[in-house]
N, C-alpha and C. Protein backbone atom coordinates (compact mmCIF):
# COMPACT_ATOMS: atom_id res chain seq x y z
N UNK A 1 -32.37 -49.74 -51.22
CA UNK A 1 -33.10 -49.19 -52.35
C UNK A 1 -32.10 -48.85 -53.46
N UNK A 2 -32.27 -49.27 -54.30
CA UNK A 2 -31.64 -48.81 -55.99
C UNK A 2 -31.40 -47.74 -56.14
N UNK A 3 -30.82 -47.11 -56.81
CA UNK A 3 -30.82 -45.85 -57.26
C UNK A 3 -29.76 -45.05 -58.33
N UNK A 4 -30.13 -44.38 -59.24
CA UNK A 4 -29.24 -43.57 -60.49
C UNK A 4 -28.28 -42.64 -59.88
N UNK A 5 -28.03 -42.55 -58.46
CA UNK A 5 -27.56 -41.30 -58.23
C UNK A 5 -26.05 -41.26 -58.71
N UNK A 6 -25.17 -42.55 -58.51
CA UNK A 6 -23.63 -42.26 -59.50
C UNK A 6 -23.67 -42.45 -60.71
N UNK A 7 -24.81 -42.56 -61.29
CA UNK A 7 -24.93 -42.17 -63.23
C UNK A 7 -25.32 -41.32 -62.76
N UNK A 8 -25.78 -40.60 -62.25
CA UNK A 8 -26.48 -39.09 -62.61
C UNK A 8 -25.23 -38.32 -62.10
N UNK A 9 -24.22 -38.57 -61.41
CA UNK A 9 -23.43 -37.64 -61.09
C UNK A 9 -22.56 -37.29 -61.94
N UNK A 10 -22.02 -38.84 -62.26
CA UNK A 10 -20.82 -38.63 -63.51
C UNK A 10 -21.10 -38.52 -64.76
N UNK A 11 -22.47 -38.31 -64.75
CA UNK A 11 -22.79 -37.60 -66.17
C UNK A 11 -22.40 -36.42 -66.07
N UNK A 12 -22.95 -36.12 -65.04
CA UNK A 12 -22.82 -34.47 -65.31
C UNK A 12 -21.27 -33.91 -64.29
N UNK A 13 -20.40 -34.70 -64.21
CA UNK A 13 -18.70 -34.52 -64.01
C UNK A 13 -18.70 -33.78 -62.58
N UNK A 14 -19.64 -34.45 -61.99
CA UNK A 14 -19.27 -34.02 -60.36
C UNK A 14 -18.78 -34.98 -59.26
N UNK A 15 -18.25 -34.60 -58.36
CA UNK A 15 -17.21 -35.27 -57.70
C UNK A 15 -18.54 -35.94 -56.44
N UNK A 16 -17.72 -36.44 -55.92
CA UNK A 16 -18.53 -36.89 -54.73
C UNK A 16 -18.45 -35.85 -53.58
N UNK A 17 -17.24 -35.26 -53.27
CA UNK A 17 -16.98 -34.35 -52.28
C UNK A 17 -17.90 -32.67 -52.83
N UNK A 18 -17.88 -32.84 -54.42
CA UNK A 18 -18.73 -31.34 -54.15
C UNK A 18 -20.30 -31.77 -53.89
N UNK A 19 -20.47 -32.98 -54.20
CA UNK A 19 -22.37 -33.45 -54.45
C UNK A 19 -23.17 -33.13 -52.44
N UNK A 20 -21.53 -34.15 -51.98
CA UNK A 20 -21.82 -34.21 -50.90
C UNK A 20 -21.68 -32.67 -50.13
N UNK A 21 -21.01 -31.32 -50.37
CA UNK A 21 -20.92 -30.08 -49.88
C UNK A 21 -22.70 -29.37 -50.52
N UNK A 22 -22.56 -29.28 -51.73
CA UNK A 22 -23.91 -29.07 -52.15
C UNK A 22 -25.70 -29.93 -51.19
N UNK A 23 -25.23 -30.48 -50.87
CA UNK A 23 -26.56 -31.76 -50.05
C UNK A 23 -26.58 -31.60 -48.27
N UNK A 24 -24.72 -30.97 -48.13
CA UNK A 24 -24.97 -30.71 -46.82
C UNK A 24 -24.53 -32.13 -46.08
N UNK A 25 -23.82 -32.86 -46.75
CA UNK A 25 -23.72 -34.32 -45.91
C UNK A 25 -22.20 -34.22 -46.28
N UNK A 26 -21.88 -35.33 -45.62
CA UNK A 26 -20.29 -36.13 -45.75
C UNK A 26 -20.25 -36.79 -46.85
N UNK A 27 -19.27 -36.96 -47.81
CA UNK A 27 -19.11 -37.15 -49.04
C UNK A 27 -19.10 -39.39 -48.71
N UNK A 28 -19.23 -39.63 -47.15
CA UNK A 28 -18.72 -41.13 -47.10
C UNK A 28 -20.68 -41.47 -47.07
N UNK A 29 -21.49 -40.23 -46.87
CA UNK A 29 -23.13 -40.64 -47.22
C UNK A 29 -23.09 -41.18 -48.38
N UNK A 30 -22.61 -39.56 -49.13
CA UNK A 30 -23.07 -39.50 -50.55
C UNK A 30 -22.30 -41.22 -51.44
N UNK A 31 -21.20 -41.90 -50.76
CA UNK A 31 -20.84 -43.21 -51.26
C UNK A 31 -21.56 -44.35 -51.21
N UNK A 32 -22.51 -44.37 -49.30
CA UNK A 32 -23.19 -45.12 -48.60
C UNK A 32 -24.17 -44.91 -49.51
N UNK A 33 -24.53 -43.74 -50.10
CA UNK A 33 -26.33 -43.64 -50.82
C UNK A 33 -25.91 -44.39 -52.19
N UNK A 34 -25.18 -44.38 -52.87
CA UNK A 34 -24.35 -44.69 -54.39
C UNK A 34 -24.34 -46.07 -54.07
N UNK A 35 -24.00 -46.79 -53.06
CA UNK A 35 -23.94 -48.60 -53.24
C UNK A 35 -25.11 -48.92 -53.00
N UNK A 36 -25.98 -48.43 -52.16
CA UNK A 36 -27.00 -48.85 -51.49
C UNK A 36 -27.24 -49.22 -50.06
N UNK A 37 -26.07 -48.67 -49.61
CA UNK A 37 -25.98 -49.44 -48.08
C UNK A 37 -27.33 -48.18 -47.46
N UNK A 38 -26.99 -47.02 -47.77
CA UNK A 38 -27.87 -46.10 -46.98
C UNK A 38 -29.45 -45.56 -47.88
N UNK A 39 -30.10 -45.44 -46.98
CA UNK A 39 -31.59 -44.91 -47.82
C UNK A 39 -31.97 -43.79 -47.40
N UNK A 40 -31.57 -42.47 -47.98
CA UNK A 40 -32.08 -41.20 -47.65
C UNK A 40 -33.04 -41.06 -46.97
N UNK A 41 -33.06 -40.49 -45.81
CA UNK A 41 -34.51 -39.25 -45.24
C UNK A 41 -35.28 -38.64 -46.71
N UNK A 42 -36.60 -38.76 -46.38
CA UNK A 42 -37.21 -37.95 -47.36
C UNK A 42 -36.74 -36.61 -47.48
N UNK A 43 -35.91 -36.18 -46.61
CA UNK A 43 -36.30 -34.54 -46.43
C UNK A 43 -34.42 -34.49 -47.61
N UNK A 44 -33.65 -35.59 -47.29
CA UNK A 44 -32.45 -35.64 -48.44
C UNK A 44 -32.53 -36.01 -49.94
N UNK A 45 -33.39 -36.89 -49.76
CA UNK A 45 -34.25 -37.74 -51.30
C UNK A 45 -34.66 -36.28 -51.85
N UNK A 46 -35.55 -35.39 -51.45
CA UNK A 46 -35.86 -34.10 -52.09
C UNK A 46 -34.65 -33.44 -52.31
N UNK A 47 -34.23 -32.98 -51.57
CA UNK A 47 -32.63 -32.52 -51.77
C UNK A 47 -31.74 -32.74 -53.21
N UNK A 48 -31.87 -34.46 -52.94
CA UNK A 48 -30.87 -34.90 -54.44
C UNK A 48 -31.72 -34.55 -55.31
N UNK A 49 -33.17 -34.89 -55.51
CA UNK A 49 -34.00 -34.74 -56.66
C UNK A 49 -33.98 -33.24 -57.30
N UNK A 50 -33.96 -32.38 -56.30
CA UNK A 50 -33.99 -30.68 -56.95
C UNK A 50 -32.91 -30.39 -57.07
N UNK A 51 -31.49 -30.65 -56.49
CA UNK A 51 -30.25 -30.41 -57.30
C UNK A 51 -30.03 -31.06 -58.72
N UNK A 52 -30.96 -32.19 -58.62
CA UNK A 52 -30.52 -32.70 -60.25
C UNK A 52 -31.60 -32.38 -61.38
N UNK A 53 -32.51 -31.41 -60.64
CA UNK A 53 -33.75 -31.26 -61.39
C UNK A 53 -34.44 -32.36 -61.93
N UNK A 54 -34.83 -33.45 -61.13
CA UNK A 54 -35.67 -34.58 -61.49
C UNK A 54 -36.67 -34.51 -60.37
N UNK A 55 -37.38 -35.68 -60.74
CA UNK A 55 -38.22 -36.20 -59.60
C UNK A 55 -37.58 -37.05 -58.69
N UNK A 56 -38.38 -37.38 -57.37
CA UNK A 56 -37.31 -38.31 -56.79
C UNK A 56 -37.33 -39.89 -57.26
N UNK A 57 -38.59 -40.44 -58.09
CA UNK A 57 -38.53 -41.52 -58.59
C UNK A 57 -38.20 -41.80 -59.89
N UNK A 58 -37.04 -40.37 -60.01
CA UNK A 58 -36.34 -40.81 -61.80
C UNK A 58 -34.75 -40.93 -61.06
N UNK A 59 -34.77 -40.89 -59.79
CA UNK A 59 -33.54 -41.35 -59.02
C UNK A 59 -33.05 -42.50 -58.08
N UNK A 60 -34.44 -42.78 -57.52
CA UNK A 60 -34.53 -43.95 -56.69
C UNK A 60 -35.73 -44.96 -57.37
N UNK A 61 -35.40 -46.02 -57.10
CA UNK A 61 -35.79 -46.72 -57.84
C UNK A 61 -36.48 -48.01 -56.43
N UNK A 62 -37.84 -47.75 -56.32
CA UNK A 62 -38.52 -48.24 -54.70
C UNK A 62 -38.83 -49.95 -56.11
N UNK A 63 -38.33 -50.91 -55.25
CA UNK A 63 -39.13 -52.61 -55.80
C UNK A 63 -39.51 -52.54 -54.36
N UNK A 64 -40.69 -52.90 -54.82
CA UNK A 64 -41.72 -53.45 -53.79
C UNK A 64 -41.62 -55.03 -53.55
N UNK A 65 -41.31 -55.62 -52.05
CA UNK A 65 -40.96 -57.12 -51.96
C UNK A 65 -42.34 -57.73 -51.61
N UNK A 66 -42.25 -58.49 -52.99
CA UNK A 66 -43.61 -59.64 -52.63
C UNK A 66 -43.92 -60.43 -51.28
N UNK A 67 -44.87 -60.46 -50.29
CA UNK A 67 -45.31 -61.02 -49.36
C UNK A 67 -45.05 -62.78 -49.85
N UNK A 68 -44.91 -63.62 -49.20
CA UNK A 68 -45.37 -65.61 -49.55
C UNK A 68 -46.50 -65.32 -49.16
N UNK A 69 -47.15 -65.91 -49.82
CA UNK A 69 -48.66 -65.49 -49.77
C UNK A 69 -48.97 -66.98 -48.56
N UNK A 70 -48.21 -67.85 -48.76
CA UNK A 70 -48.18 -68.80 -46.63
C UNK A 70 -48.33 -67.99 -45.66
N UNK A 71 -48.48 -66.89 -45.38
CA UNK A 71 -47.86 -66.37 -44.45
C UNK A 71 -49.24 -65.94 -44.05
């Protein structure tokens, strides 16, 4: 899944090691969530969204994958 979360960090001049102390995770998540390899628990997705005071879909960014309609 996509997501704004390393523009939203380095806008606002935070490190990865404090994002990740603030969230309660290992700062090698908070990298895994930033490329895309990892996709938050809902219960962390809320987490990032109310530390940055957004919603969680002005952070993650869900594309929905088209079915082949063969199938």
């Amino acid at each position: 899944m996509k997501n704004r979360l390393e523009e939203l960090r380095k806008q606002q001049g935070i490190k990865q090691e404090d994002l990740a102390a603030a969230l309660e995770v290992s700062r090698q998540t908070v990298g895994s969530l930033e490329n895309g390899r990892y996709n938050p628990s809902i219960l962390l997705a809320f987490k990032i969204a109310r530390y940055f005071g957004l919603q969680i879909e002005d952070i993650f960014i869900y594309e929905e994958v088209e079915q082949d309609e063969k199938q």
